[in-house]
PDB file of N, CA and C in Angstrom:
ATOM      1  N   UNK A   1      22.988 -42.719 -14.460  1.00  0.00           N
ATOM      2  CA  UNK A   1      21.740 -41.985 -14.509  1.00  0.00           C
ATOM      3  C   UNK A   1      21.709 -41.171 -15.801  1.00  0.00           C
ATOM      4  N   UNK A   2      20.955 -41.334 -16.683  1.00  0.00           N
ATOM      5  CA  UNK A   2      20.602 -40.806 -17.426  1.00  0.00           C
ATOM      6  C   UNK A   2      20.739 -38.932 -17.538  1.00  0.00           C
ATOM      7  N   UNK A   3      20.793 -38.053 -18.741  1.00  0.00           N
ATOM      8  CA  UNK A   3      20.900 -36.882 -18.114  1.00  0.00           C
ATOM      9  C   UNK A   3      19.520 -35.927 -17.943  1.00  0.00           C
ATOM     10  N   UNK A   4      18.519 -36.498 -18.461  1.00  0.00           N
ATOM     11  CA  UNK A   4      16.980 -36.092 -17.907  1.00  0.00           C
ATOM     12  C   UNK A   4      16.542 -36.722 -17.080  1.00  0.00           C
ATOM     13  N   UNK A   5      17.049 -36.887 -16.438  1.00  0.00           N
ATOM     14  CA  UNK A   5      16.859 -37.517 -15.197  1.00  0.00           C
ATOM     15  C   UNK A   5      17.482 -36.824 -14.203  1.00  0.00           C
ATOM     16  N   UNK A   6      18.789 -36.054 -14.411  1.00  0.00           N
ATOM     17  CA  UNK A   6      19.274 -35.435 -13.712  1.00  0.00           C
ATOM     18  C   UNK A   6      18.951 -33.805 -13.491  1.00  0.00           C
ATOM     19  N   UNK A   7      18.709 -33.448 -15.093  1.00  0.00           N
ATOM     20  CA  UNK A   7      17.819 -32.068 -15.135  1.00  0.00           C
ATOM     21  C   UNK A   7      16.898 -32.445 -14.040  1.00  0.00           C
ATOM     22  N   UNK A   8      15.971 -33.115 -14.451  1.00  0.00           N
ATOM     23  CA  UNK A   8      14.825 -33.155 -13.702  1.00  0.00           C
ATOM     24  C   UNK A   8      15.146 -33.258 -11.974  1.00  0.00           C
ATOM     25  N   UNK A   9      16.367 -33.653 -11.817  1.00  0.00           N
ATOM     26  CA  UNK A   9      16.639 -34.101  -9.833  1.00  0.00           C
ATOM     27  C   UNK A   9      17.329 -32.052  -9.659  1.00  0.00           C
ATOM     28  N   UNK A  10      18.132 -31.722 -10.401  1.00  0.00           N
ATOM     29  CA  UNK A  10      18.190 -30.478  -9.935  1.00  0.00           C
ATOM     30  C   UNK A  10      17.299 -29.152 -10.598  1.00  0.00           C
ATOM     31  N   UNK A  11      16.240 -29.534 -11.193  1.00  0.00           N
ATOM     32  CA  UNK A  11      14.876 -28.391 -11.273  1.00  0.00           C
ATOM     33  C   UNK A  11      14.183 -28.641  -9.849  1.00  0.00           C
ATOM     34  N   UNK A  12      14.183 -30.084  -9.587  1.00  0.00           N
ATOM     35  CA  UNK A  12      13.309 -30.235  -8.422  1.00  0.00           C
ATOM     36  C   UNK A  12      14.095 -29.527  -7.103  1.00  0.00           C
ATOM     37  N   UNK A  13      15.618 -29.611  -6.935  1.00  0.00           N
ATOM     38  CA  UNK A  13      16.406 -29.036  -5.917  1.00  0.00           C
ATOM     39  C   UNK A  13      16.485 -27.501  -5.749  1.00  0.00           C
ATOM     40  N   UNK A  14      16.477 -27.037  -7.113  1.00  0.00           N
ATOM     41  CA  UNK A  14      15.971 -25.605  -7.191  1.00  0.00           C
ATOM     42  C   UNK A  14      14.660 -25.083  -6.750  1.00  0.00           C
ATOM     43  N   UNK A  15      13.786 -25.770  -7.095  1.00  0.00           N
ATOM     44  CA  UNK A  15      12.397 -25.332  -6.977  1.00  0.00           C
ATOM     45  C   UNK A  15      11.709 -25.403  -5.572  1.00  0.00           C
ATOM     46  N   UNK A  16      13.061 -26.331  -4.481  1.00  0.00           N
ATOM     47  CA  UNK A  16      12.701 -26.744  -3.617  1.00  0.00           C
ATOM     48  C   UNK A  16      13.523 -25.831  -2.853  1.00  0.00           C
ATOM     49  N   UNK A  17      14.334 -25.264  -3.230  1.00  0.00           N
ATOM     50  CA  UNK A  17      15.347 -24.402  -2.437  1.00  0.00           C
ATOM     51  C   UNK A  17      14.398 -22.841  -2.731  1.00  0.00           C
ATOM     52  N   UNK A  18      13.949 -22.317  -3.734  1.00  0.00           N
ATOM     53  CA  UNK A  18      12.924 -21.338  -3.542  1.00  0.00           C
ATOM     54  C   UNK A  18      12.057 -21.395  -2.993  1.00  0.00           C
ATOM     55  N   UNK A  19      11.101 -22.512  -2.493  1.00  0.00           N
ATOM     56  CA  UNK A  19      10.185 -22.781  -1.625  1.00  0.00           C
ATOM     57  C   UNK A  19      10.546 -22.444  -0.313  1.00  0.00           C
ATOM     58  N   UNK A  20      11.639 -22.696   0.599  1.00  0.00           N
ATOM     59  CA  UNK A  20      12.372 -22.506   1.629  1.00  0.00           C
ATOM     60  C   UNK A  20      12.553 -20.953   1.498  1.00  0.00           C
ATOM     61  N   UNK A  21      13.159 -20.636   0.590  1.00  0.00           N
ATOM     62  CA  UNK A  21      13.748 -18.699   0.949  1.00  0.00           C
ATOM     63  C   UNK A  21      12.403 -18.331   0.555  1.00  0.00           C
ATOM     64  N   UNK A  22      10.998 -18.768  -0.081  1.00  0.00           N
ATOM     65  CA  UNK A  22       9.802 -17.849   0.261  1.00  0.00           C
ATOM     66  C   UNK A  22       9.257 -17.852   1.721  1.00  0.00           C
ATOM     67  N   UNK A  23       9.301 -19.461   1.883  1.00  0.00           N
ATOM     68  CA  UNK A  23       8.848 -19.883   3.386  1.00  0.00           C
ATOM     69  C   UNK A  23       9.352 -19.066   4.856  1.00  0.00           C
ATOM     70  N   UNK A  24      10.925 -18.813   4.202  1.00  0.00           N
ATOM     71  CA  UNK A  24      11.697 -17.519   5.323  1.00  0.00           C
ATOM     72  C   UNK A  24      11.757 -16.261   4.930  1.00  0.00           C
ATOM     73  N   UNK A  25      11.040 -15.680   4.151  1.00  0.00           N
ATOM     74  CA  UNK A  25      10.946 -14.094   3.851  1.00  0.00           C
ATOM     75  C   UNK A  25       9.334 -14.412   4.198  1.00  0.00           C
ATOM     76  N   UNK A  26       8.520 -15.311   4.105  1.00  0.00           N
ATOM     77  CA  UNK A  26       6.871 -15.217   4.762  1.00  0.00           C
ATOM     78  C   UNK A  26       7.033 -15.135   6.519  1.00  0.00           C
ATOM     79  N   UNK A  27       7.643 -15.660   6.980  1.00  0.00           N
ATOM     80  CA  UNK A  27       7.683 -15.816   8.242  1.00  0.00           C
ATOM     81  C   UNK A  27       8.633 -14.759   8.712  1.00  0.00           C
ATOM     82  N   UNK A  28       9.550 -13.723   8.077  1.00  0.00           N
ATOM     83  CA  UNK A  28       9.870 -12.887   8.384  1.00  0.00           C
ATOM     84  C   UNK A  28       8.675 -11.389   7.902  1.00  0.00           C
ATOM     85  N   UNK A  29       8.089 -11.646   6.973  1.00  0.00           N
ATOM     86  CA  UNK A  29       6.596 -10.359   6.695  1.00  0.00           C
ATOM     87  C   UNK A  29       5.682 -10.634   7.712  1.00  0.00           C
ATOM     88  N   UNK A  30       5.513 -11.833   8.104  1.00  0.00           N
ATOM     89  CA  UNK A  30       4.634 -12.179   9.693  1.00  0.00           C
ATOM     90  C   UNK A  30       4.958 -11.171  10.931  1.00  0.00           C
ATOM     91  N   UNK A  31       6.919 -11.589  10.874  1.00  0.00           N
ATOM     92  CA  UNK A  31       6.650 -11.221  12.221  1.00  0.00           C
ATOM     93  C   UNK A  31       6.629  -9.482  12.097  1.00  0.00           C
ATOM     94  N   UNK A  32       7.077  -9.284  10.956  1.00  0.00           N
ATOM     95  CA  UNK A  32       6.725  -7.776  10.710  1.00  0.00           C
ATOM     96  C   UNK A  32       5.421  -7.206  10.251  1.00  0.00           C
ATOM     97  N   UNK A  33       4.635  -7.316  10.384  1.00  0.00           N
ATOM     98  CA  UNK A  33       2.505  -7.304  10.090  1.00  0.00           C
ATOM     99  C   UNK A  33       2.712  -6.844  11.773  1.00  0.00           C
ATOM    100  N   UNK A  34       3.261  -7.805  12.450  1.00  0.00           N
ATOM    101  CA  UNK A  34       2.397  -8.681  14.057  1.00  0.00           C
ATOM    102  C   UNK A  34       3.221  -7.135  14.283  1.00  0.00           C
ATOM    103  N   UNK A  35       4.216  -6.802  14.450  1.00  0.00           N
ATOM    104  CA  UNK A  35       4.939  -5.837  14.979  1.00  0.00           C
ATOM    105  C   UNK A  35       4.364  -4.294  14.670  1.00  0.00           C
ATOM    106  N   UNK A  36       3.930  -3.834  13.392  1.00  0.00           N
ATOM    107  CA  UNK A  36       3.519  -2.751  12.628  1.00  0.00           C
ATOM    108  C   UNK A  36       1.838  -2.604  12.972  1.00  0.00           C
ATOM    109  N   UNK A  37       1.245  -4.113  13.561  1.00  0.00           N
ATOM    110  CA  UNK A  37      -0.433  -3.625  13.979  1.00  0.00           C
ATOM    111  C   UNK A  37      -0.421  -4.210  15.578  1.00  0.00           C
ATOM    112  N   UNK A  38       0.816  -3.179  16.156  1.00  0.00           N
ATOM    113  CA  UNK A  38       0.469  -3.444  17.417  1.00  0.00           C
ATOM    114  C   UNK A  38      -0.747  -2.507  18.239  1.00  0.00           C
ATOM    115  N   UNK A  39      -1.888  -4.156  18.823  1.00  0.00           N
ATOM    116  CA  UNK A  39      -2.652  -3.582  19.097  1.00  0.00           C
ATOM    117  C   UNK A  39      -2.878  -2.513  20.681  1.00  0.00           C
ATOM    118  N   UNK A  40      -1.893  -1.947  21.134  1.00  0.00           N
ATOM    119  CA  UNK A  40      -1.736  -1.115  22.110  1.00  0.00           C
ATOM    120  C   UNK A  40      -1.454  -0.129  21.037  1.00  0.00           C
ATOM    121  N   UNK A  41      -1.134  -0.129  20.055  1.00  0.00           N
ATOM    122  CA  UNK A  41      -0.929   1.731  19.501  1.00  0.00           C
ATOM    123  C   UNK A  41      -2.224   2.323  19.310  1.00  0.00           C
ATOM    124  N   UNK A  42      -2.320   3.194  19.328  1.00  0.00           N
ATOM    125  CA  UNK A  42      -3.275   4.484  18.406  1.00  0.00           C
ATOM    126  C   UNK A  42      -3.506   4.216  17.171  1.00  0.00           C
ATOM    127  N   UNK A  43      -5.004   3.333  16.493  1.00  0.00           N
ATOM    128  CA  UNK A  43      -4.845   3.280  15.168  1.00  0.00           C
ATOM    129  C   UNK A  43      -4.383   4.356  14.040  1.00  0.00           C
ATOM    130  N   UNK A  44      -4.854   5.474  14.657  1.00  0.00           N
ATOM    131  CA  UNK A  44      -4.013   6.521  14.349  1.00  0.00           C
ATOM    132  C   UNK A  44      -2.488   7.060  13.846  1.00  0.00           C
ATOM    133  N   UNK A  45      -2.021   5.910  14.949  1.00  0.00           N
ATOM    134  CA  UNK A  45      -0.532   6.357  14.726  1.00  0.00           C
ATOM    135  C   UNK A  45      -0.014   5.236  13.942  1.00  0.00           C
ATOM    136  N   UNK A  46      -0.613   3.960  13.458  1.00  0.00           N
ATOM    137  CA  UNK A  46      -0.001   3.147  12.852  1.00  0.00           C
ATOM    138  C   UNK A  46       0.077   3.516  11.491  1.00  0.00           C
ATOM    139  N   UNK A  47       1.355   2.817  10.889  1.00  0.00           N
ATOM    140  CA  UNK A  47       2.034   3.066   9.643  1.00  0.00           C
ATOM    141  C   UNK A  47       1.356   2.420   8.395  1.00  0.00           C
ATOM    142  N   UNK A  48       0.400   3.111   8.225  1.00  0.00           N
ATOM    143  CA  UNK A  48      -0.361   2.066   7.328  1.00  0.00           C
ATOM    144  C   UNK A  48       0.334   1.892   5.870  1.00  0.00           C
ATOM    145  N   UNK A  49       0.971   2.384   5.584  1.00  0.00           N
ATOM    146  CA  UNK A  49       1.420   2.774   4.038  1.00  0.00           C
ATOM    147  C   UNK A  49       2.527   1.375   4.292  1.00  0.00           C
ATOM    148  N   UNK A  50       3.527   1.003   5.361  1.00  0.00           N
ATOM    149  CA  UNK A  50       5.085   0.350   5.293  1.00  0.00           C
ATOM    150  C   UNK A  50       3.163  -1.375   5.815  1.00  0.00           C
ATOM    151  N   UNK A  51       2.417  -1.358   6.645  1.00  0.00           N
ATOM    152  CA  UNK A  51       1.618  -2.440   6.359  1.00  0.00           C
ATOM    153  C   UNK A  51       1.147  -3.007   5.456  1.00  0.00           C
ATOM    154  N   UNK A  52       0.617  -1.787   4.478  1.00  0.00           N
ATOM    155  CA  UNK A  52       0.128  -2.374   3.300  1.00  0.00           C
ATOM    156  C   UNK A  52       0.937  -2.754   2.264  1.00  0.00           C
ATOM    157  N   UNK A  53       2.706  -2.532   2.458  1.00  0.00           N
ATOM    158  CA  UNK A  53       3.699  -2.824   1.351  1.00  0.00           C
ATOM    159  C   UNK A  53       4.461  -3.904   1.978  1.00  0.00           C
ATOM    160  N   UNK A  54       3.706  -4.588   3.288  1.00  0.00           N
ATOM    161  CA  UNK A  54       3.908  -5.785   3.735  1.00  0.00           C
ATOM    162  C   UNK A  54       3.197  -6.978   3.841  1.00  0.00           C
ATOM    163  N   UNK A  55       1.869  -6.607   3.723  1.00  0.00           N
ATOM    164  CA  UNK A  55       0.773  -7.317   3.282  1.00  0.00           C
ATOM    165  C   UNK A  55       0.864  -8.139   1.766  1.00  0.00           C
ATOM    166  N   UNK A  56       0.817  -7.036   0.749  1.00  0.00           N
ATOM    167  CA  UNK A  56       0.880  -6.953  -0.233  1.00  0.00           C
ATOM    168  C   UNK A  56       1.924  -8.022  -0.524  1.00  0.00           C
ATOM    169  N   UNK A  57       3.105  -7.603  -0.138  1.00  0.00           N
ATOM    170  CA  UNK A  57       4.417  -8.938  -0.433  1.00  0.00           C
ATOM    171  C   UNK A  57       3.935 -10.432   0.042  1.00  0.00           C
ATOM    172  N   UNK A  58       3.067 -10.560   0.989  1.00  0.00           N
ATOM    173  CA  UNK A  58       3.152 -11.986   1.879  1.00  0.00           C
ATOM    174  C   UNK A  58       2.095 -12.572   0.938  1.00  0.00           C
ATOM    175  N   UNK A  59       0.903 -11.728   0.343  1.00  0.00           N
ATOM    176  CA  UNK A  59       0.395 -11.667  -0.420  1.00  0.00           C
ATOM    177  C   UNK A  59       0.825 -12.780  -1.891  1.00  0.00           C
ATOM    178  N   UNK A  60       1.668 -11.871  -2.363  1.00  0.00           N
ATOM    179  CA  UNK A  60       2.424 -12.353  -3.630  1.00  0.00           C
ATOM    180  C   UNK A  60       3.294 -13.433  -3.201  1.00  0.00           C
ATOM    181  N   UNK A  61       4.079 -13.632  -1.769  1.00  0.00           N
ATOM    182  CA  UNK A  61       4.845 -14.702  -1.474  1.00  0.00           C
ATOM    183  C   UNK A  61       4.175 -15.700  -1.362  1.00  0.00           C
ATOM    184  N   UNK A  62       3.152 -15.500  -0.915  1.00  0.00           N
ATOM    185  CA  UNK A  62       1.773 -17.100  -0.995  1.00  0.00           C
ATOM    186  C   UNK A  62       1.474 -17.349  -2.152  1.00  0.00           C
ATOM    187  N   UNK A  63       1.407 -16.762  -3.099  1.00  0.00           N
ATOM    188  CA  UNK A  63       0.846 -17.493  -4.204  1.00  0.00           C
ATOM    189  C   UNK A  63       2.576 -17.565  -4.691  1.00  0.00           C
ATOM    190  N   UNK A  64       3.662 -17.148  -4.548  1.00  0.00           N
ATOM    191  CA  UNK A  64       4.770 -18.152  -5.171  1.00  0.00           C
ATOM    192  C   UNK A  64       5.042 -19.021  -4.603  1.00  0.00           C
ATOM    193  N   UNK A  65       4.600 -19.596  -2.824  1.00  0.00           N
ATOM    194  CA  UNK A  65       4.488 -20.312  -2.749  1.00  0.00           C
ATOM    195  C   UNK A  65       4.006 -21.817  -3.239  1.00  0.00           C
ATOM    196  N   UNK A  66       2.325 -21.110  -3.111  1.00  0.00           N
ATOM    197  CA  UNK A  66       1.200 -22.068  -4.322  1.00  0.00           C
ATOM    198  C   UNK A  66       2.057 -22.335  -5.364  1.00  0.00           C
ATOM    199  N   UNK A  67       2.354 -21.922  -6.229  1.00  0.00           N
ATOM    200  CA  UNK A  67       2.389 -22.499  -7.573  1.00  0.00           C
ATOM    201  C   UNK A  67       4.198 -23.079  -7.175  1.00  0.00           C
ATOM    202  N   UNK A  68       5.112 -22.730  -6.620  1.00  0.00           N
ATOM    203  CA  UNK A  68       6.149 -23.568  -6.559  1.00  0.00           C
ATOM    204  C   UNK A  68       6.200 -24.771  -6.150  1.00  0.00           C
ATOM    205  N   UNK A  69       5.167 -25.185  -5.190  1.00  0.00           N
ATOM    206  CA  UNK A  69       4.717 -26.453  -4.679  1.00  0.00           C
ATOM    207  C   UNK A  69       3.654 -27.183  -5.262  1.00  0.00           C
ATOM    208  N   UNK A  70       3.205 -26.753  -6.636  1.00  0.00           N
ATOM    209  CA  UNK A  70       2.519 -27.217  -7.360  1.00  0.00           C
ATOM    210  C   UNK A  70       3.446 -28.031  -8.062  1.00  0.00           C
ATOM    211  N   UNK A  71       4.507 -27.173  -8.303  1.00  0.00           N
ATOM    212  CA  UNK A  71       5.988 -27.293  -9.899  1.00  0.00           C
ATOM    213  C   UNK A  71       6.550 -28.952  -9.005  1.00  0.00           C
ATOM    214  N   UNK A  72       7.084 -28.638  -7.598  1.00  0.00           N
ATOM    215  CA  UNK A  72       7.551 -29.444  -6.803  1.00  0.00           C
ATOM    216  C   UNK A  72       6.525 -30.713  -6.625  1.00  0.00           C
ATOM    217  N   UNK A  73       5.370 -30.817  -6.529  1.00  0.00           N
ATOM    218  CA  UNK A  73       4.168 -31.734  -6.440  1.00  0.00           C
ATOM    219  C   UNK A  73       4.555 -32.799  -7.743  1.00  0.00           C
ATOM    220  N   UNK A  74       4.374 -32.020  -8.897  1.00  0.00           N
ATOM    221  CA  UNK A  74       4.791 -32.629 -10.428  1.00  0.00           C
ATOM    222  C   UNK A  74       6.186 -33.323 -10.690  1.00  0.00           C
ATOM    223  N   UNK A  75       7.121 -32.521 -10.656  1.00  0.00           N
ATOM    224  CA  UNK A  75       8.415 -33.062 -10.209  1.00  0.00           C
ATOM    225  C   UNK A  75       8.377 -34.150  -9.421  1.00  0.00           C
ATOM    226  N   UNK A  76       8.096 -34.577  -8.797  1.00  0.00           N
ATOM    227  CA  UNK A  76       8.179 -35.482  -7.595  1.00  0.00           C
ATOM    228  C   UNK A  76       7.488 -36.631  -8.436  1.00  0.00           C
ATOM    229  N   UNK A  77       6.372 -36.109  -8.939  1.00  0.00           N
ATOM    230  CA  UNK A  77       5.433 -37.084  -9.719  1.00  0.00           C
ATOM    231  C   UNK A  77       6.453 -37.837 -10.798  1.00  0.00           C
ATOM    232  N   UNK A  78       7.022 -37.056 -11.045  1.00  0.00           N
ATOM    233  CA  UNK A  78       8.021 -37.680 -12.325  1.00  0.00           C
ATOM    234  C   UNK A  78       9.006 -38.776 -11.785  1.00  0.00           C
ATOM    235  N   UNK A  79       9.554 -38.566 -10.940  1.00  0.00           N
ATOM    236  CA  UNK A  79      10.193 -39.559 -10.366  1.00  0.00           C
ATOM    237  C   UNK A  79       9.394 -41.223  -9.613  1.00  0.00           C
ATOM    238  N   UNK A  80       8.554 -41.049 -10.073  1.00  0.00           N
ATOM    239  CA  UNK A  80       8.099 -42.241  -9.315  1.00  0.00           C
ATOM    240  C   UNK A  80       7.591 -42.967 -10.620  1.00  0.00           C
TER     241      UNK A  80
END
């Protein structure tokens, strides 16, 4: 195998292994949103400041999502 060929098989293994640890820090800001706007509290008493610095992240983790699975989309393209 050639060695751009091989760059190219471990950019794609990387890019695919960050996709996964965004995919499990999104689904861990989920279950922490679902937990922080529980709807039996007192809107009152909810923590809006630790919500909105959880929002905000899932926020930014979706769009590194988007564009890492764009990088991964292309990559893939290359191989075929």
């Amino acid at each position: 195998m050639n060695p751009e060929r091989l760059q190219l098989k471990g950019l794609l293994a990387e890019n695919k292994k960050k996709f996964r640890t965004l995919d499990t820090e999104s689904s861990g800001l989920i279950l922490i949103i679902r937990s922080l706007l529980n709807p039996y509290e007192d809107v009152l008493k909810l923590d809006m400041e630790k919500i909105s610095v959880s929002v905000n992240r899932l926020y930014e983790v979706q769009n590194e999502m988007k564009e890492t699975a764009e990088k991964i989309k292309k990559l893939e393209a290359e191989f075929d």
